[in-house]
N, C-alpha and C. Protein backbone atom coordinates (compact mmCIF):
# COMPACT_ATOMS: atom_id res chain seq x y z
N UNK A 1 -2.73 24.66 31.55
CA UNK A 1 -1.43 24.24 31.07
C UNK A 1 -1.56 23.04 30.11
N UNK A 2 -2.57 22.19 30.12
CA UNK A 2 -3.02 21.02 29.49
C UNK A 2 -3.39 21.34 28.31
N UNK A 3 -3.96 22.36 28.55
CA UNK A 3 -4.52 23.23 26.97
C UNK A 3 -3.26 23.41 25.93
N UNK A 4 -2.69 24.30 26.36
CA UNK A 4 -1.18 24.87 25.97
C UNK A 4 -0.41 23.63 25.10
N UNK A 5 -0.32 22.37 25.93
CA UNK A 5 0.50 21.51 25.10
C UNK A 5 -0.21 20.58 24.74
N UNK A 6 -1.75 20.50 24.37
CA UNK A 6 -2.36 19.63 23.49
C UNK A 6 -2.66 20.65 22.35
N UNK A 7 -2.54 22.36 22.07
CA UNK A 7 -2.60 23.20 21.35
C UNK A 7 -1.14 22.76 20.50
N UNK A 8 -0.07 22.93 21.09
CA UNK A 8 0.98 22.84 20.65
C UNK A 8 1.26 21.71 19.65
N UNK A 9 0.65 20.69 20.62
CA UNK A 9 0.57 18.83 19.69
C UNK A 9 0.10 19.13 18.39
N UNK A 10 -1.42 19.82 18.83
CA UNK A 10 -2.55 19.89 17.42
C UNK A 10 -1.37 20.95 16.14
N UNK A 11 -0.70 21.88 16.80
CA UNK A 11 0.49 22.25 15.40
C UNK A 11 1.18 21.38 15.20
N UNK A 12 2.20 20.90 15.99
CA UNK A 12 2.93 20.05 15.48
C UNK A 12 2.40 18.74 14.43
N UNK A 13 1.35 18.21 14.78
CA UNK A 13 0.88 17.48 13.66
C UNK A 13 0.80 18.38 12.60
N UNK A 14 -0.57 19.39 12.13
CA UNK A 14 -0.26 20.04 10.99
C UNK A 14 1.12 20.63 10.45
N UNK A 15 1.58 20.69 11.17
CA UNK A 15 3.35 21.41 10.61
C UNK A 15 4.05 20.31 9.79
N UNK A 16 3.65 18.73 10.48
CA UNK A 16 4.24 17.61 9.86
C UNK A 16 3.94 17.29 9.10
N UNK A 17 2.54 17.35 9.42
CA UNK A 17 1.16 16.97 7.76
C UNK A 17 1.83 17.69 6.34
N UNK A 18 2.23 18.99 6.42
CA UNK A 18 2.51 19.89 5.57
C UNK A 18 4.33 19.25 4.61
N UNK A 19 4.90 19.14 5.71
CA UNK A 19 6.27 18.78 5.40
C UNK A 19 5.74 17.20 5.07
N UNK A 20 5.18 16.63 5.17
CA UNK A 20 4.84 15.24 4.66
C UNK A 20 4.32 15.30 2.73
N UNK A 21 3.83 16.33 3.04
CA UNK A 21 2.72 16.62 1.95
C UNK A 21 3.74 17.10 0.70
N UNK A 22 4.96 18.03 1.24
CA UNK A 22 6.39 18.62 0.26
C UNK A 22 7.14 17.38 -0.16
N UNK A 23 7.48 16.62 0.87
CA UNK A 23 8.32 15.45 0.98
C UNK A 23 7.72 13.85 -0.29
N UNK A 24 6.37 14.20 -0.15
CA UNK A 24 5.40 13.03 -1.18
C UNK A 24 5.50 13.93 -2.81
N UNK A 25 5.28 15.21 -2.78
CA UNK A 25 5.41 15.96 -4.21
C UNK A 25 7.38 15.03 -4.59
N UNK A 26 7.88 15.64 -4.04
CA UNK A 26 9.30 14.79 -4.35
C UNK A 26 9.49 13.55 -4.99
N UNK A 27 8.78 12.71 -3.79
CA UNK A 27 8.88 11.49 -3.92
C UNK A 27 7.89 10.89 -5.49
N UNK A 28 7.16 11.70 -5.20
CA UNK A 28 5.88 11.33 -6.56
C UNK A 28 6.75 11.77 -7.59
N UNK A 29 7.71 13.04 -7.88
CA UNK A 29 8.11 12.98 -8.86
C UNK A 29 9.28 11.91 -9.24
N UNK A 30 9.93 12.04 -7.91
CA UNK A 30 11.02 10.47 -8.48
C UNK A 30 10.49 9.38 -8.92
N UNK A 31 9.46 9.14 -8.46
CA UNK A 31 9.01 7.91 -8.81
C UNK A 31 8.59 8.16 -10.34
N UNK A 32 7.84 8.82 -11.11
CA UNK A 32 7.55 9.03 -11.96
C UNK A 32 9.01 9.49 -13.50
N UNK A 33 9.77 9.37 -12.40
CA UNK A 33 10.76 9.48 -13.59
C UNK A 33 11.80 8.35 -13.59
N UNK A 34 10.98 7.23 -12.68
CA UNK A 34 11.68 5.95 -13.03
C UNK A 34 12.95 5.56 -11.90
N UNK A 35 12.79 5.96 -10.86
CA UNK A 35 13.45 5.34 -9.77
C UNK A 35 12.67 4.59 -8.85
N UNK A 36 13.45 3.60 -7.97
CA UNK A 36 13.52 2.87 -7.60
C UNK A 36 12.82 3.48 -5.71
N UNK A 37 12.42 2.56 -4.68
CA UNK A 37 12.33 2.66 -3.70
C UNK A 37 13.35 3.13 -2.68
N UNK A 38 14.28 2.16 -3.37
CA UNK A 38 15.52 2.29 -2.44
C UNK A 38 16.32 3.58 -2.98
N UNK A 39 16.43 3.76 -4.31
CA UNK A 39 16.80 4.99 -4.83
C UNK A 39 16.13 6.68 -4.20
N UNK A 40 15.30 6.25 -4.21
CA UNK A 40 14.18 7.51 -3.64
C UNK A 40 14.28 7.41 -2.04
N UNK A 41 14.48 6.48 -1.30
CA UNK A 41 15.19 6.65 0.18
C UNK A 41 16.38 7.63 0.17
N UNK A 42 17.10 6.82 -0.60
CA UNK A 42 18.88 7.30 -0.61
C UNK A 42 18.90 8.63 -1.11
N UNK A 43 17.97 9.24 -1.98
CA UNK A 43 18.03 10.57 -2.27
C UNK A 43 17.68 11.42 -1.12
N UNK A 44 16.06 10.74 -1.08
CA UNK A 44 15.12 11.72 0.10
C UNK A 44 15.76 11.75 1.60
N UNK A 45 16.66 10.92 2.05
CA UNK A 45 17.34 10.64 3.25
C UNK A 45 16.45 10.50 4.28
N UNK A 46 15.36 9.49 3.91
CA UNK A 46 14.03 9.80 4.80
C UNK A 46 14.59 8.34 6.16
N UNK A 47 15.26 9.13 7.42
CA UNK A 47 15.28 7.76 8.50
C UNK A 47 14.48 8.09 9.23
N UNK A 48 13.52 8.81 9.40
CA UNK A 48 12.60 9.06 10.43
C UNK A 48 11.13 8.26 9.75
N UNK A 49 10.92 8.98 8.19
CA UNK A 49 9.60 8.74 7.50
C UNK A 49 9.69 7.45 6.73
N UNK A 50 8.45 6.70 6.94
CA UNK A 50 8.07 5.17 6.17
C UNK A 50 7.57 5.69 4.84
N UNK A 51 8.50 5.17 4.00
CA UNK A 51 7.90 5.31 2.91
C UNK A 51 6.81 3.84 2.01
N UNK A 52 5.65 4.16 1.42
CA UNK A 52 5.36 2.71 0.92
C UNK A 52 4.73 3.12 -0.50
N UNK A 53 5.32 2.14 -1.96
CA UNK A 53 4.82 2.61 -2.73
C UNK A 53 3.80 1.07 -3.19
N UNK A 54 2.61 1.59 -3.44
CA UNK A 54 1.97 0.10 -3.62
C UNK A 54 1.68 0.36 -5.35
N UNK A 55 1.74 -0.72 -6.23
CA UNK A 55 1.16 -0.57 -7.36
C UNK A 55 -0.29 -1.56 -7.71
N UNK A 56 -1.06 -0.97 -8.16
CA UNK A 56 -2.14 -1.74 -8.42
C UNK A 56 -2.89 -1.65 -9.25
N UNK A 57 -2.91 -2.33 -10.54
CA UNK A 57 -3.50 -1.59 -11.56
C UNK A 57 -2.62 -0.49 -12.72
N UNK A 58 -3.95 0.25 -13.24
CA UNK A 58 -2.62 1.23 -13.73
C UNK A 58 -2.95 2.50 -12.46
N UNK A 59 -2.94 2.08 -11.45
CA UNK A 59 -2.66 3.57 -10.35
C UNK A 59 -1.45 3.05 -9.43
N UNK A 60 -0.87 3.83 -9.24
CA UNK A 60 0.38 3.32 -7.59
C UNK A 60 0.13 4.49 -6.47
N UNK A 61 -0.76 3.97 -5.33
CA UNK A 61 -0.45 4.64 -4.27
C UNK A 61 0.85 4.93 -3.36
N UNK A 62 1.22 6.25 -3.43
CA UNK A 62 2.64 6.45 -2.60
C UNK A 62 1.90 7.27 -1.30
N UNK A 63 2.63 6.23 -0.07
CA UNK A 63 1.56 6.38 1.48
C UNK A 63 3.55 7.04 2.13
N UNK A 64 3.07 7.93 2.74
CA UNK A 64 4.38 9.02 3.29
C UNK A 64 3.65 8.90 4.62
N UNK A 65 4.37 8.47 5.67
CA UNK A 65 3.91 8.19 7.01
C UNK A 65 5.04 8.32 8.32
N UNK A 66 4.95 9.46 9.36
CA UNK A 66 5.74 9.85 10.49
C UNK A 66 4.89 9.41 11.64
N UNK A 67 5.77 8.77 12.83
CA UNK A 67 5.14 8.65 14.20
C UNK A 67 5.93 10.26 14.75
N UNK A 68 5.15 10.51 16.04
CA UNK A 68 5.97 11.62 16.93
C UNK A 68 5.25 11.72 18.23
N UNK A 69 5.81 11.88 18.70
CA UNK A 69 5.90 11.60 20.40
C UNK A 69 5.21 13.16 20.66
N UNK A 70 3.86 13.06 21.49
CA UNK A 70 3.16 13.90 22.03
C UNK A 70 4.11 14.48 23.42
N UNK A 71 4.08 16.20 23.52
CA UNK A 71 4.72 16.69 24.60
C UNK A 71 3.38 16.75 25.84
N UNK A 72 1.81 16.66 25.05
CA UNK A 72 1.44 16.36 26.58
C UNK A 72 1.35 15.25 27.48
N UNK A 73 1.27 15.56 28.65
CA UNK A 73 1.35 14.07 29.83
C UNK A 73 0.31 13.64 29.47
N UNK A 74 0.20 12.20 29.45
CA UNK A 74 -0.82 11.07 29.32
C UNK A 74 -1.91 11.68 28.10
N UNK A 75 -1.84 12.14 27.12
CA UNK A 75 -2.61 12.21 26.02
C UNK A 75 -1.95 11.13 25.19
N UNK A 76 -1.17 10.38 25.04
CA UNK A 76 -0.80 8.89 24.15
C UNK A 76 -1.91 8.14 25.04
N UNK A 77 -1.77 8.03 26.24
CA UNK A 77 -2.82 6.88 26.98
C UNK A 77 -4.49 7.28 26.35
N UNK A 78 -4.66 8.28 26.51
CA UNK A 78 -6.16 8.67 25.83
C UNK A 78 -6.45 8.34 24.43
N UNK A 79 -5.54 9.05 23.32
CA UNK A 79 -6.29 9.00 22.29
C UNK A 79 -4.54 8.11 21.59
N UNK A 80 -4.82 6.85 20.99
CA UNK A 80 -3.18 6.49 20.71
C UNK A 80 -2.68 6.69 19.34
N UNK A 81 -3.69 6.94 18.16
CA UNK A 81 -3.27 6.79 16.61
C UNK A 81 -3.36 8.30 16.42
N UNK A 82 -2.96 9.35 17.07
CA UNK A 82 -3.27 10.61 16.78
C UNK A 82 -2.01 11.39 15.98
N UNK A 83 -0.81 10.58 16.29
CA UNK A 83 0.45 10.53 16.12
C UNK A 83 0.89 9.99 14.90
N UNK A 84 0.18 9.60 14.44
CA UNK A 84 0.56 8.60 13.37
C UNK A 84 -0.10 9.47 11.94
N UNK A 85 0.86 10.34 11.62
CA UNK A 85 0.97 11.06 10.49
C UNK A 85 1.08 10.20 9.23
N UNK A 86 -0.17 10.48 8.13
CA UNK A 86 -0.03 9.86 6.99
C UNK A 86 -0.41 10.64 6.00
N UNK A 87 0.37 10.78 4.32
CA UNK A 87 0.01 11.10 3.51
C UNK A 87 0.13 10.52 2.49
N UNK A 88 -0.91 10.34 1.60
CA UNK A 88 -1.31 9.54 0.20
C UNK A 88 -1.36 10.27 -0.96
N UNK A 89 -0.69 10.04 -2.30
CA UNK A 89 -0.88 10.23 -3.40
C UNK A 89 -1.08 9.33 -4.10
N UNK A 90 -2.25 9.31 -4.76
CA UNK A 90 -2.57 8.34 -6.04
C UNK A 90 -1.88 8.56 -7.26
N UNK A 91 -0.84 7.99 -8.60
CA UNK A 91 -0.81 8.57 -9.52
C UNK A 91 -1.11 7.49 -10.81
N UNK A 92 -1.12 7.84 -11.85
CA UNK A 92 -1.65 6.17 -13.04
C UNK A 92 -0.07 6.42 -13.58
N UNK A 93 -0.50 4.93 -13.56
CA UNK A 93 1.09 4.62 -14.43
C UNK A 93 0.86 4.61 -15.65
N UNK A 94 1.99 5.19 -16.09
CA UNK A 94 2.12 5.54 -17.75
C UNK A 94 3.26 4.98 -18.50
C-alpha cells in the first residue's frame, strides 16, 4: 500500500513538473514582451506558484517553483525537499 502512494507522489510531481514547465513558456513570453512581475502575477493568477525573475547580466533567470503535500504517511519525515517543485528558464536580454 506504501508502494501505491509513493507511486502516486512520484506522478504527481511529474504532472506538476510539466504544468510548471507550460506555466514558465507563458511567463517567459510575458516577460519578453515587456511586462512587469506584478503584471505577469495578475495575468498568470499564479496564488499557489512562486514566481522569481532574477536579472544578471544580459541573461534573466525566470525560477517557477510549487510546494505540495505528499499523500504518503511519513515520507515528508524521510526525504523533505522532494516536494519542492522547480523550474528554470534562462533567456538574454535584448
Amino acid at each position: 500500500l506504501m508502494l501505491i502512494f509513493c507511486v502516486i507522489d512520484f506522478g504527481r510531481v511529474i504532472s506538476l513538473k510539466s504544468d510548471l514547465e507550460g506555466k514558465t513558456s507563458d511567463i517567459t513570453t510575458l516577460y519578453e514582451s515587456g511586462k512587469t512581475l506584478e503584471e505577469i502575477n495578475m495575468v498568470m493568477d499564479n496564488k499557489d506558484v512562486k514566481v522569481n525573475i532574477n536579472e544578471a547580466g544580459e541573461y534573466t533567470t525566470i525560477t517557477v517553483s510549487k510546494k505540495i503535500e505528499p499523500i504518503t504517511p511519513g515520507l515528508s519525515y524521510i526525504i523533505s525537499d522532494v516536494f519542492d517543485v522547480n523550474v528554470s528558464r534562462v533567456v538574454r536580454n535584448e
